[in-house]
C-alpha atoms as a PDB file:
ATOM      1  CA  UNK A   1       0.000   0.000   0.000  1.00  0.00           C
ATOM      2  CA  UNK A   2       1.559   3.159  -1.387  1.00  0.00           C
ATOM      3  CA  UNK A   3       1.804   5.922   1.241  1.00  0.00           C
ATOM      4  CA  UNK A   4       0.193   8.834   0.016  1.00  0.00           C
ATOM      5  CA  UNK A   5       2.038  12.492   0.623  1.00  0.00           C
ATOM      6  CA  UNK A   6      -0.327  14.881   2.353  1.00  0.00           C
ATOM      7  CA  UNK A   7       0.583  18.879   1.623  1.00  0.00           C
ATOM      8  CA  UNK A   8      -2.219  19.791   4.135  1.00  0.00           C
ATOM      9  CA  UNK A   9      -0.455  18.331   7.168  1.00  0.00           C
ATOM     10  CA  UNK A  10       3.174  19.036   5.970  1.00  0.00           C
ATOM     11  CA  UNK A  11       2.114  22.872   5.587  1.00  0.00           C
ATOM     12  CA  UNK A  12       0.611  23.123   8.733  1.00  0.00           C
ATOM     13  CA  UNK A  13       3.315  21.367  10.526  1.00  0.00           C
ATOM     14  CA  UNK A  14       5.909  24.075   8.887  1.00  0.00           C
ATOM     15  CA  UNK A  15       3.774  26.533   9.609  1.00  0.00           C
ATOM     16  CA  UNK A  16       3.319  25.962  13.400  1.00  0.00           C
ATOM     17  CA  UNK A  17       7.565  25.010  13.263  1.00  0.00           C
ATOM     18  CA  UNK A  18       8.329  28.346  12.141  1.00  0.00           C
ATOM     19  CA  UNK A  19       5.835  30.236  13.887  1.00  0.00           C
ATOM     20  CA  UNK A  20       7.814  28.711  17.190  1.00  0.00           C
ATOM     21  CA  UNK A  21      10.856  29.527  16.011  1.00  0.00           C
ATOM     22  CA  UNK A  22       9.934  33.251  15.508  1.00  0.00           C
ATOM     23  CA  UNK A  23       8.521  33.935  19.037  1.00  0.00           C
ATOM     24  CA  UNK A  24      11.459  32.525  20.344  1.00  0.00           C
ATOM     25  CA  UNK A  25      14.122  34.841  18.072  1.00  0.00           C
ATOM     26  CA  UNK A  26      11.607  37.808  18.704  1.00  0.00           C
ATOM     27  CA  UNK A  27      11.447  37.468  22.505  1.00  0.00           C
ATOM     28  CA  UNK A  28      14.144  34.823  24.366  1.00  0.00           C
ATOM     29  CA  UNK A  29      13.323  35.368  27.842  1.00  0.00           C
ATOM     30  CA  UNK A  30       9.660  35.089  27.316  1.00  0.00           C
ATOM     31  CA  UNK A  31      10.759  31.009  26.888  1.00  0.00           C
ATOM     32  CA  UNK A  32      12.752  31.234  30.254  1.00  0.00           C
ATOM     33  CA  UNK A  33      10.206  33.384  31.969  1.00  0.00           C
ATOM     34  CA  UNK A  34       9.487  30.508  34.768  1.00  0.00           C
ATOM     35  CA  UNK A  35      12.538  30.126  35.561  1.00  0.00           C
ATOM     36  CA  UNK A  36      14.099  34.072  35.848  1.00  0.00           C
ATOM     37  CA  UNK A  37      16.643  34.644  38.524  1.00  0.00           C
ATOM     38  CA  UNK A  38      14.914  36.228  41.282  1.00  0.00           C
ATOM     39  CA  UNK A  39      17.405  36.855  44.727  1.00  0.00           C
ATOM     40  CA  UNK A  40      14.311  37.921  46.442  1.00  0.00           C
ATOM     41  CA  UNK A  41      12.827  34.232  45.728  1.00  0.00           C
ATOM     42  CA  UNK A  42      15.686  33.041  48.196  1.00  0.00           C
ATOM     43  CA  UNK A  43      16.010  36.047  50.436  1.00  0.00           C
ATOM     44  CA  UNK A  44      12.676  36.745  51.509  1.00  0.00           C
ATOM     45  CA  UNK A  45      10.958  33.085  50.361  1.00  0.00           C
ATOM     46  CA  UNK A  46       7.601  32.937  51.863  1.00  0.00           C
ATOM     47  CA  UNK A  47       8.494  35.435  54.463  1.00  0.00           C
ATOM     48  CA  UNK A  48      10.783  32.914  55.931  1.00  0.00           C
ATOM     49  CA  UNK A  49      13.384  35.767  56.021  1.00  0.00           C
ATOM     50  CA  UNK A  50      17.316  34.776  55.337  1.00  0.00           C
ATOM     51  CA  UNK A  51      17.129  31.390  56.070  1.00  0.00           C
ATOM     52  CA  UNK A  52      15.608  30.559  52.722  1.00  0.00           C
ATOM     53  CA  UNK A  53      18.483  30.766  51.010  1.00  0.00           C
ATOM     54  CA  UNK A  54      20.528  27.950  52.505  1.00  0.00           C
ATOM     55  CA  UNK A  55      21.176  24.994  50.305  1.00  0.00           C
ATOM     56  CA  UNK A  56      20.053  27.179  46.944  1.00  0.00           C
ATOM     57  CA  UNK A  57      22.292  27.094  44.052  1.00  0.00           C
ATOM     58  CA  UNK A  58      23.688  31.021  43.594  1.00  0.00           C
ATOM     59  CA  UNK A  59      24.069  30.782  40.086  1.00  0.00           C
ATOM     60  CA  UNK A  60      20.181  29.797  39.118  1.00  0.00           C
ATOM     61  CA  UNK A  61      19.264  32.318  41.334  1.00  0.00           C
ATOM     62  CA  UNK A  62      20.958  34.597  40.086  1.00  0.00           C
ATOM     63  CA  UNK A  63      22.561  35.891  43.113  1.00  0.00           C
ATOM     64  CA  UNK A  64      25.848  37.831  42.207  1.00  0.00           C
ATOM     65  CA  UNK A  65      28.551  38.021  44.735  1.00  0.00           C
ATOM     66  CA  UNK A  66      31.717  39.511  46.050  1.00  0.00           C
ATOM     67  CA  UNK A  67      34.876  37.973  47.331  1.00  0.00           C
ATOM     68  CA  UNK A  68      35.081  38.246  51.068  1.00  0.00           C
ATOM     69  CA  UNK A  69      38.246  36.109  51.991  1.00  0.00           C
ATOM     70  CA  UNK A  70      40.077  33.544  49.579  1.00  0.00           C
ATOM     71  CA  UNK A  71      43.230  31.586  49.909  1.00  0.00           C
ATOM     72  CA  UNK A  72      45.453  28.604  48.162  1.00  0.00           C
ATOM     73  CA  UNK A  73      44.991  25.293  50.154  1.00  0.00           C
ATOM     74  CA  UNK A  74      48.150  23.073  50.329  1.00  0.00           C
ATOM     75  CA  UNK A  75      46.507  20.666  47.514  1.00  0.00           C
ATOM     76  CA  UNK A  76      46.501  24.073  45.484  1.00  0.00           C
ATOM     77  CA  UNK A  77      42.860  24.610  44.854  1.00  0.00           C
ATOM     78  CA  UNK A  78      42.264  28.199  45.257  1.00  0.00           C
ATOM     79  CA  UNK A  79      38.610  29.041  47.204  1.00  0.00           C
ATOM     80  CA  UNK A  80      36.893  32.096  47.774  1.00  0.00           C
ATOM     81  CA  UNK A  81      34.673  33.040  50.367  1.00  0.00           C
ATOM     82  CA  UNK A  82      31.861  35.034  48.286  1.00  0.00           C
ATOM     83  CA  UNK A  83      29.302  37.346  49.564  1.00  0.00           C
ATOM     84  CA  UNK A  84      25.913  38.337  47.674  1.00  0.00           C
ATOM     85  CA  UNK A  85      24.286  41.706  49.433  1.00  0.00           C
ATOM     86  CA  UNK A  86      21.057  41.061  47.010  1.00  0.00           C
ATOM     87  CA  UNK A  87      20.742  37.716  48.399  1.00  0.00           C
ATOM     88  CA  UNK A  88      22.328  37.914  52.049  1.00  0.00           C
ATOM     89  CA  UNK A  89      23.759  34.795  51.740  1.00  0.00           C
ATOM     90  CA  UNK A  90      27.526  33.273  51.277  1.00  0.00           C
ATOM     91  CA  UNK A  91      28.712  30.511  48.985  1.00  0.00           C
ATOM     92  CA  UNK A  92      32.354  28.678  48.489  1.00  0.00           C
ATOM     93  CA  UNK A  93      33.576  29.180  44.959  1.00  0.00           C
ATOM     94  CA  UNK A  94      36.776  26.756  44.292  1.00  0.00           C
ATOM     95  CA  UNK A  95      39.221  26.913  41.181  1.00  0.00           C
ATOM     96  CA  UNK A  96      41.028  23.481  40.647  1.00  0.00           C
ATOM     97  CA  UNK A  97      44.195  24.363  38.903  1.00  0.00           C
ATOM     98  CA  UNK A  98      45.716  20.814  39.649  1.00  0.00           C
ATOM     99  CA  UNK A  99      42.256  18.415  39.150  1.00  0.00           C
ATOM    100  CA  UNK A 100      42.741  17.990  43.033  1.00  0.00           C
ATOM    101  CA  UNK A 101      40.377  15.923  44.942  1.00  0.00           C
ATOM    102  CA  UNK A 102      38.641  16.956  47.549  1.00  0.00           C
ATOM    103  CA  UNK A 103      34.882  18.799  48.603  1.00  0.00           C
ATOM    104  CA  UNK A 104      34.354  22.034  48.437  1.00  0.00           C
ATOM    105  CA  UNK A 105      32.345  23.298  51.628  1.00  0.00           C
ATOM    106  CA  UNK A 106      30.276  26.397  53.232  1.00  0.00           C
ATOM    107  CA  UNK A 107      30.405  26.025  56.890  1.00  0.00           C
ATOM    108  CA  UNK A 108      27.850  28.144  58.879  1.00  0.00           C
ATOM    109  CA  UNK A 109      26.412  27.690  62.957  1.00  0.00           C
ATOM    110  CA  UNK A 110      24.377  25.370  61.883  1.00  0.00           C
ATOM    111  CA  UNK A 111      24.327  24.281  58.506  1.00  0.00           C
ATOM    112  CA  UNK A 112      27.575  22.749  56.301  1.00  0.00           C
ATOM    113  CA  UNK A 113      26.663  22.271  52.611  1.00  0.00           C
ATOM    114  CA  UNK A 114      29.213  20.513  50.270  1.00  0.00           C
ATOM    115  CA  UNK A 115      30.743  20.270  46.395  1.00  0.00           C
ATOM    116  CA  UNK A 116      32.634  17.332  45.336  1.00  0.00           C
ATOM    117  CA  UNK A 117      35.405  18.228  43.477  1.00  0.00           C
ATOM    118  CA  UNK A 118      35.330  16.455  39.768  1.00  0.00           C
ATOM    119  CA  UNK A 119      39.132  16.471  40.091  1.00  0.00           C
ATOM    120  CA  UNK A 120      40.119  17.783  36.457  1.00  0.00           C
ATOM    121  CA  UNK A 121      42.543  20.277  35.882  1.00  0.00           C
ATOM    122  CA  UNK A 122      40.816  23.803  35.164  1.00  0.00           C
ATOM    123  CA  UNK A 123      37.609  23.328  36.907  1.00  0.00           C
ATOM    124  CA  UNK A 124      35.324  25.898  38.527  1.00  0.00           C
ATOM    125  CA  UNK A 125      32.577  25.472  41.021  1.00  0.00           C
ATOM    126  CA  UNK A 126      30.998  26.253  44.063  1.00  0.00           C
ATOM    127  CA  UNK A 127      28.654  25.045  46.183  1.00  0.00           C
ATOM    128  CA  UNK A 128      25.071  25.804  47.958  1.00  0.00           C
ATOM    129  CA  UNK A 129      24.382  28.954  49.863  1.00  0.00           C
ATOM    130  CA  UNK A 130      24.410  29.550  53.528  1.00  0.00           C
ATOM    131  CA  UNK A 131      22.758  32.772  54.495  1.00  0.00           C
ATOM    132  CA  UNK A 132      24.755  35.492  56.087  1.00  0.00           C
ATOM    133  CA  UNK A 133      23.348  35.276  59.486  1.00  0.00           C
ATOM    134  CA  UNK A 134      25.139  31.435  59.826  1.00  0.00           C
ATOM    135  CA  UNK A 135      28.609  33.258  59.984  1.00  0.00           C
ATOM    136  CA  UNK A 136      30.092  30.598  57.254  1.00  0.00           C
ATOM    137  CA  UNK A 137      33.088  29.610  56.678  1.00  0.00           C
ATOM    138  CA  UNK A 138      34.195  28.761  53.370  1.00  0.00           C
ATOM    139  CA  UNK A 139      36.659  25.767  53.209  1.00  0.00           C
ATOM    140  CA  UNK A 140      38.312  22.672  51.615  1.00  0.00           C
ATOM    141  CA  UNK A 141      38.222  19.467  52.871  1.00  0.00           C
ATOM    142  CA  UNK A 142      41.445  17.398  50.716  1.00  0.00           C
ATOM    143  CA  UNK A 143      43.155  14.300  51.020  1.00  0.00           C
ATOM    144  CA  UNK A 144      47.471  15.989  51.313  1.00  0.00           C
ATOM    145  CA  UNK A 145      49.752  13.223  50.235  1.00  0.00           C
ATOM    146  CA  UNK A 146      52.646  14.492  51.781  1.00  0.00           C
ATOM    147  CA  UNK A 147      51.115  14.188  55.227  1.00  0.00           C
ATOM    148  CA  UNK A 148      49.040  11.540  54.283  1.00  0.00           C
ATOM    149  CA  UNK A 149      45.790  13.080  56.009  1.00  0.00           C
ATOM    150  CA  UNK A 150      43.060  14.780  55.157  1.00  0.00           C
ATOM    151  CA  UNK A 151      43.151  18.214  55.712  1.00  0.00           C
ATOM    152  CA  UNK A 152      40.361  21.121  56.235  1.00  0.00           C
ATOM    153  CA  UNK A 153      41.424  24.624  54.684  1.00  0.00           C
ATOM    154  CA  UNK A 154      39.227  27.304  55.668  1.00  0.00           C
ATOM    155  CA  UNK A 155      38.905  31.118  54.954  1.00  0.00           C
ATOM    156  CA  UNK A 156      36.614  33.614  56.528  1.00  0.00           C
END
């Protein structure tokens, strides 16, 4: 049975196709719109006041921050203690020179939230927020070979 080629459906189906593809050149947020950065979604989440930010990822929230204290641990992973005044919160931010391992962590009174390190050469993270009234910490937790220990490396 010989399949029979319908123009109807094909039009409409390019039709709808490139219909979608405008709206989406004309206006690319309006495709991300559920899902904007909002620091106030973290900071002042259901009234809940600064301690809706712990364990939220800075970046999708779009919280941008300062560095506060930073420092080379022995394993040479550089962290930095960041700081985000539109968020009130603190995050660990880690640059792995060497492709170290380890786990990045954010220390605060009550809360610790952790990043394992992928241990490549070159790579960036950080890990979840703490908000600022937890007093965090940010540090490394590595294994140092010439000890042979693990080691915690904190700033603040």
């Amino acid at each position: 049975m010989a399949r029979v080629f319908n123009f109807r459906r094909t039009r409409n189906f390019l039709a709808a196709t490139v219909l979608a593809a405008s709206a989406l050149v004309a206006s690319p947020n309006a495709a991300w719109a559920g899902t904007a950065a909002d620091p106030d979604l973290c900071r002042n989440g259901g009234g809940s006041g600064y301690l809706s930010c712990n364990g939220k990822d800075p970046n999708s929230l779009g919280c941008t921050g300062t560095t506060v204290a930073d420092g080379v641990a022995k394993n040479g992973v550089y962290i930095e203690l960041r700081y985000s005044s539109g968020c009130q919160a603190y995050w660990t931010r880690y640059t792995n020179q060497y492709g170290s391992t380890g786990e990045a962590r954010i220390k605060g009174n009550s809360v610790t939230y952790k990043k394992t390190l992928a241990a490549y050469a070159g790579e960036t993270g950080w890990t979840p927020m703490a908000a600022a009234n937890q007093n965090p910490r940010g540090c490394l937790y590595f294994y140092y070979s010439a000890l042979a220990q693990w080691m915690e490396y904190c700033v603040n």
